[in-house]
Protein backbone atom coordinates (compact mmCIF):
# COMPACT_ATOMS: atom_id res chain seq x y z
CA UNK A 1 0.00 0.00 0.00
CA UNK A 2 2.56 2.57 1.00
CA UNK A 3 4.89 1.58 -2.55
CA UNK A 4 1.21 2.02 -4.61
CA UNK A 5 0.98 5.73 -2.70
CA UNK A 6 4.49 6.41 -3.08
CA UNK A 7 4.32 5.79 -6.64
CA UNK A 8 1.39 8.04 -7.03
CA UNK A 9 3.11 10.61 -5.30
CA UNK A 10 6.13 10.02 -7.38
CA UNK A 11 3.69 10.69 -10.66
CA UNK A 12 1.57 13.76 -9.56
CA UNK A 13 5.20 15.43 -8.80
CA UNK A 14 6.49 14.60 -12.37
CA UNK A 15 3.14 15.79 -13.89
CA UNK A 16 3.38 18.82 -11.72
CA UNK A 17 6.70 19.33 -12.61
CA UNK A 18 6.26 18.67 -16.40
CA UNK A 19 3.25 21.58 -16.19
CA UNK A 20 5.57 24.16 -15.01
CA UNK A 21 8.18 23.67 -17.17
CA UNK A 22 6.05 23.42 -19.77
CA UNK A 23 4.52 26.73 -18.58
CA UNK A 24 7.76 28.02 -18.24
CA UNK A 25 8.72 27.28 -21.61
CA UNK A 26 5.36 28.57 -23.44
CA UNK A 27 5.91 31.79 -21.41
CA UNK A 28 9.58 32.29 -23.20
CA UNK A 29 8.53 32.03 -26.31
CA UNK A 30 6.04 34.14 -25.65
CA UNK A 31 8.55 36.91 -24.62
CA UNK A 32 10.75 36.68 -27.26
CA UNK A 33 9.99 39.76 -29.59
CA UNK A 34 11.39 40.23 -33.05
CA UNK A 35 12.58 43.30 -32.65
CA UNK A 36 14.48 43.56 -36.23
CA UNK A 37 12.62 40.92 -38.25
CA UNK A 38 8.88 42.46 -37.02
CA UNK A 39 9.64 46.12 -36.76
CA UNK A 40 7.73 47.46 -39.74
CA UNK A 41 9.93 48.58 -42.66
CA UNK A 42 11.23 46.76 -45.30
CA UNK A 43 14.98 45.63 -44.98
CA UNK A 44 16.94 48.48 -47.16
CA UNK A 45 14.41 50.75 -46.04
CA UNK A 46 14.38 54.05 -43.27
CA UNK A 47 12.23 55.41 -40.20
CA UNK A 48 13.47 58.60 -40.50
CA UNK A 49 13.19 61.13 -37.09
CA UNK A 50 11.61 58.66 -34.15
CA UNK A 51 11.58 60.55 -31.58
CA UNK A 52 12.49 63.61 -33.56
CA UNK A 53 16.19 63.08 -34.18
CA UNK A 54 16.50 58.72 -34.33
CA UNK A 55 16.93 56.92 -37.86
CA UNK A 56 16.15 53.07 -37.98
CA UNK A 57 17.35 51.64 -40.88
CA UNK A 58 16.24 47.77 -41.52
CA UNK A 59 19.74 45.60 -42.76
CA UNK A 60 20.67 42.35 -43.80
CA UNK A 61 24.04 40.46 -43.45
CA UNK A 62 24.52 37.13 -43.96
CA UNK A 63 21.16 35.93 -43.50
CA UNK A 64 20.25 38.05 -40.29
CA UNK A 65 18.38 40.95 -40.03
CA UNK A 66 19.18 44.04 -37.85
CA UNK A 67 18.38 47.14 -37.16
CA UNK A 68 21.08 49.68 -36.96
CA UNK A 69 19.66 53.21 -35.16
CA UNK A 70 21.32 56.53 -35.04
CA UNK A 71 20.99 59.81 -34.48
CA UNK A 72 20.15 62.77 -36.72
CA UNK A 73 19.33 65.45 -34.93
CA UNK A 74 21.50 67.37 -32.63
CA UNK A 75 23.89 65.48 -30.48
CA UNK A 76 22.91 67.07 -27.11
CA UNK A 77 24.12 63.76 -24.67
CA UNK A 78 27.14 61.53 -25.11
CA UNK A 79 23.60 58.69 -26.14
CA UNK A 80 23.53 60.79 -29.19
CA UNK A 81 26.85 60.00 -30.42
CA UNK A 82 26.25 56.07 -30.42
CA UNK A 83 25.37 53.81 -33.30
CA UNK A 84 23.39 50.50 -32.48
CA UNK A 85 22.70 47.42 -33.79
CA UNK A 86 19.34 45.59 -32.70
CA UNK A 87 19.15 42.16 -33.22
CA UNK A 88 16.07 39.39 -32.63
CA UNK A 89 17.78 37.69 -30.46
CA UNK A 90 21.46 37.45 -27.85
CA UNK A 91 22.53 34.59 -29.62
CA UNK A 92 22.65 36.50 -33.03
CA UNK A 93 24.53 39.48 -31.36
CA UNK A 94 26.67 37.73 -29.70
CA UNK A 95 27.53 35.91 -33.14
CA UNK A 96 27.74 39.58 -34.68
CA UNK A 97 29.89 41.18 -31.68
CA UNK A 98 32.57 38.37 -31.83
CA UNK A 99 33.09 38.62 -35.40
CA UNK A 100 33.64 42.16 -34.90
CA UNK A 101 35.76 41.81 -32.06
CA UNK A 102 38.08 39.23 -34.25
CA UNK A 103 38.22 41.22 -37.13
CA UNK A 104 39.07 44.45 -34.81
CA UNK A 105 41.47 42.68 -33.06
CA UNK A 106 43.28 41.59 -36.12
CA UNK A 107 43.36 45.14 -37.38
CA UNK A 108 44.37 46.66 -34.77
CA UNK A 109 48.09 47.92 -33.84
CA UNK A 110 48.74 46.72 -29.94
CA UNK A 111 48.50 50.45 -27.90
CA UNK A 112 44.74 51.07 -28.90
CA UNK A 113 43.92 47.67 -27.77
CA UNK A 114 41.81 47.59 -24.90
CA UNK A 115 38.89 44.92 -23.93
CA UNK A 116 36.69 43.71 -20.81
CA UNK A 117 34.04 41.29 -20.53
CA UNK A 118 31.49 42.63 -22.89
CA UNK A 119 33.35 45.24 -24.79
CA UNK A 120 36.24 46.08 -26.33
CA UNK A 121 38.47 49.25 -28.41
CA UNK A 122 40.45 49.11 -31.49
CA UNK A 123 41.20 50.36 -34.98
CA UNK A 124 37.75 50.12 -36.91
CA UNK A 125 38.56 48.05 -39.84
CA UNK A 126 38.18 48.98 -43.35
CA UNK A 127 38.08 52.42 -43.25
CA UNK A 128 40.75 53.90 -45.80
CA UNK A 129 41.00 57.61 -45.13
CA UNK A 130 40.72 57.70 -41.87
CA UNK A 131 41.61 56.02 -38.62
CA UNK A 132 39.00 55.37 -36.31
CA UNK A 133 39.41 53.73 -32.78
CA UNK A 134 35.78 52.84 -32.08
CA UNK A 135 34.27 51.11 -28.84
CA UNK A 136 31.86 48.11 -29.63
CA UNK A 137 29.79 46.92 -26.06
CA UNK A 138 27.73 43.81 -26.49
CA UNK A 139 23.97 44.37 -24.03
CA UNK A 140 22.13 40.97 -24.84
CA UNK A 141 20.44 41.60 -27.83
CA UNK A 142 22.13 44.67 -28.75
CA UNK A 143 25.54 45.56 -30.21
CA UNK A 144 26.33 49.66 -28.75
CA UNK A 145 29.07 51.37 -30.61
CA UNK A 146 31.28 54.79 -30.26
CA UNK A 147 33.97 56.58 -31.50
CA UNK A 148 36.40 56.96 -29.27
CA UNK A 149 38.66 58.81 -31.55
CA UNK A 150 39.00 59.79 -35.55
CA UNK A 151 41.64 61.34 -37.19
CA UNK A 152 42.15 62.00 -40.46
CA UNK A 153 44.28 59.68 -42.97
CA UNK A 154 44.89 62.52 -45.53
CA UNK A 155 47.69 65.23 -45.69
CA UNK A 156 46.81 67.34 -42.89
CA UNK A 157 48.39 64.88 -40.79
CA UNK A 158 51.29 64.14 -42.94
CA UNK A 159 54.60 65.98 -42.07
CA UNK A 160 57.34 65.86 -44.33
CA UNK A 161 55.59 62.80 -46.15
CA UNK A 162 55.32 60.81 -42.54
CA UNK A 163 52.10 60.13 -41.65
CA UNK A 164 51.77 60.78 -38.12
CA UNK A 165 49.51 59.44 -35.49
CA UNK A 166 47.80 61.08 -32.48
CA UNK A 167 50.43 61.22 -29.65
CA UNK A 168 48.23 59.80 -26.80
CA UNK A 169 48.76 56.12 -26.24
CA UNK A 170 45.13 55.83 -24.97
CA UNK A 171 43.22 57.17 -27.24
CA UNK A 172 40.50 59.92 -27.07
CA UNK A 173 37.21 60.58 -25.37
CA UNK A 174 38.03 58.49 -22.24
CA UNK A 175 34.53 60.38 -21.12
CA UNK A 176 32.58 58.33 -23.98
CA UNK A 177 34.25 54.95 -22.89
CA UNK A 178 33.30 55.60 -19.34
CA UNK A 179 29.50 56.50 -20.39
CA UNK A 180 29.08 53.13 -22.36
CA UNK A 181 30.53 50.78 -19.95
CA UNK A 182 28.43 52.20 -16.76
CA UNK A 183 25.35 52.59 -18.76
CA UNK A 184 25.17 50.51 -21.00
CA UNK A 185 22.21 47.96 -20.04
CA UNK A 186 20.09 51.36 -19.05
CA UNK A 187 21.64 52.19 -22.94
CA UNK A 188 20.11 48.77 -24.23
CA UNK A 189 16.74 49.58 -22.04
CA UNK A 190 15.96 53.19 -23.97
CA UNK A 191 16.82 51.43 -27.11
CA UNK A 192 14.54 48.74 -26.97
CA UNK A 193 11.49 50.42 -24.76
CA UNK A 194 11.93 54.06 -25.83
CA UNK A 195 13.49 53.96 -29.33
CA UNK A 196 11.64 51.20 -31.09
CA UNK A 197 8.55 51.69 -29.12
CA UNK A 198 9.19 56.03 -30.41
């Protein structure tokens, strides 16, 4: 008798147990919002001035859409001068951020180098007449990127036919750096809820 109600208690547990995880499940999926894939343009295509100054534009690499957001209108808070990428889901900025972070790293001369857990500085590849040390911070599903510093490529900072570089070591607006990396999930949070909501 006590092995037959021991079993039965054994069973209503797992069925318990099965219904909440099921539950649990159902309610992530849910959750999960297509923020690039389901916001309402076309991929190629613009929201011009959310919010008054923000432009969405819809993109495609590789298979994945994104949305990459910046601003247009005056650049009245260091939030102003960021770029971002929106993405569905972590997993697919996470796949972005790391190939960023490899090609970056590969670029980049050794005394602009700097990284943490979730973000990192280098030379921005690919950029021909100029050199750009840009800050890319991974916030789950988005991908939050600065300039850190820019100069020029062309001849007004060649002397006697030596192109010269900018004599800090560590580059630029340290104020920008320090911005991102203590903001950046409240960064991620006006994106999503404020931005794409605009």
């Amino acid at each position: 008798m006590k092995s037959i109600r021991s079993h039965i208690l054994k069973a209503v547990t797992a069925v318990i147990a099965l219904v909440l995880v099921t539950g649990s499940l159902a309610a992530c999926r849910q959750e999960k919002k297509d923020y690039a894939t389901g916001y309402p343009i076309e991929v190629k295509k613009h929201d011009r001035n959310v919010l008054d100054k923000w432009d969405i534009w819809k993109r495609q690499e590789k298979g994945v859409t994104f949305l990459q957001i910046s601003c247009r209108g005056e650049k009245e808070e260091p939030m102003d001068d960021l770029l971002f990428w929106v993405y569905d889901t972590p997993e697919e900025a996470k796949y972005a951020y790391d190939n960023y972070y490899e090609s970056t790293k590969k670029y980049t001369s050794g005394k602009y180098w700097q990284e943490d857990k979730n973000w990192f500085i280098g030379e921005e590849p690919g950029v021909c007449d100029a050199t750009v040390i840009w800050m890319v911070c991974l916030e789950e599903n988005v991908i939050i990127t600065g300039d850190i510093d820019v100069w020029s490529a062309w001849s007004e900072n060649v002397s006697d036919g030596v192109q010269t570089d900018p004599p800090a070591d560590d580059p630029g607006d340290s104020e920008l750096k320090e911005y991102v990396i203590k903001n950046s999930s409240k960064i991620k949070d006006y994106v999503i809820n404020k931005i794409l909501e605009g």
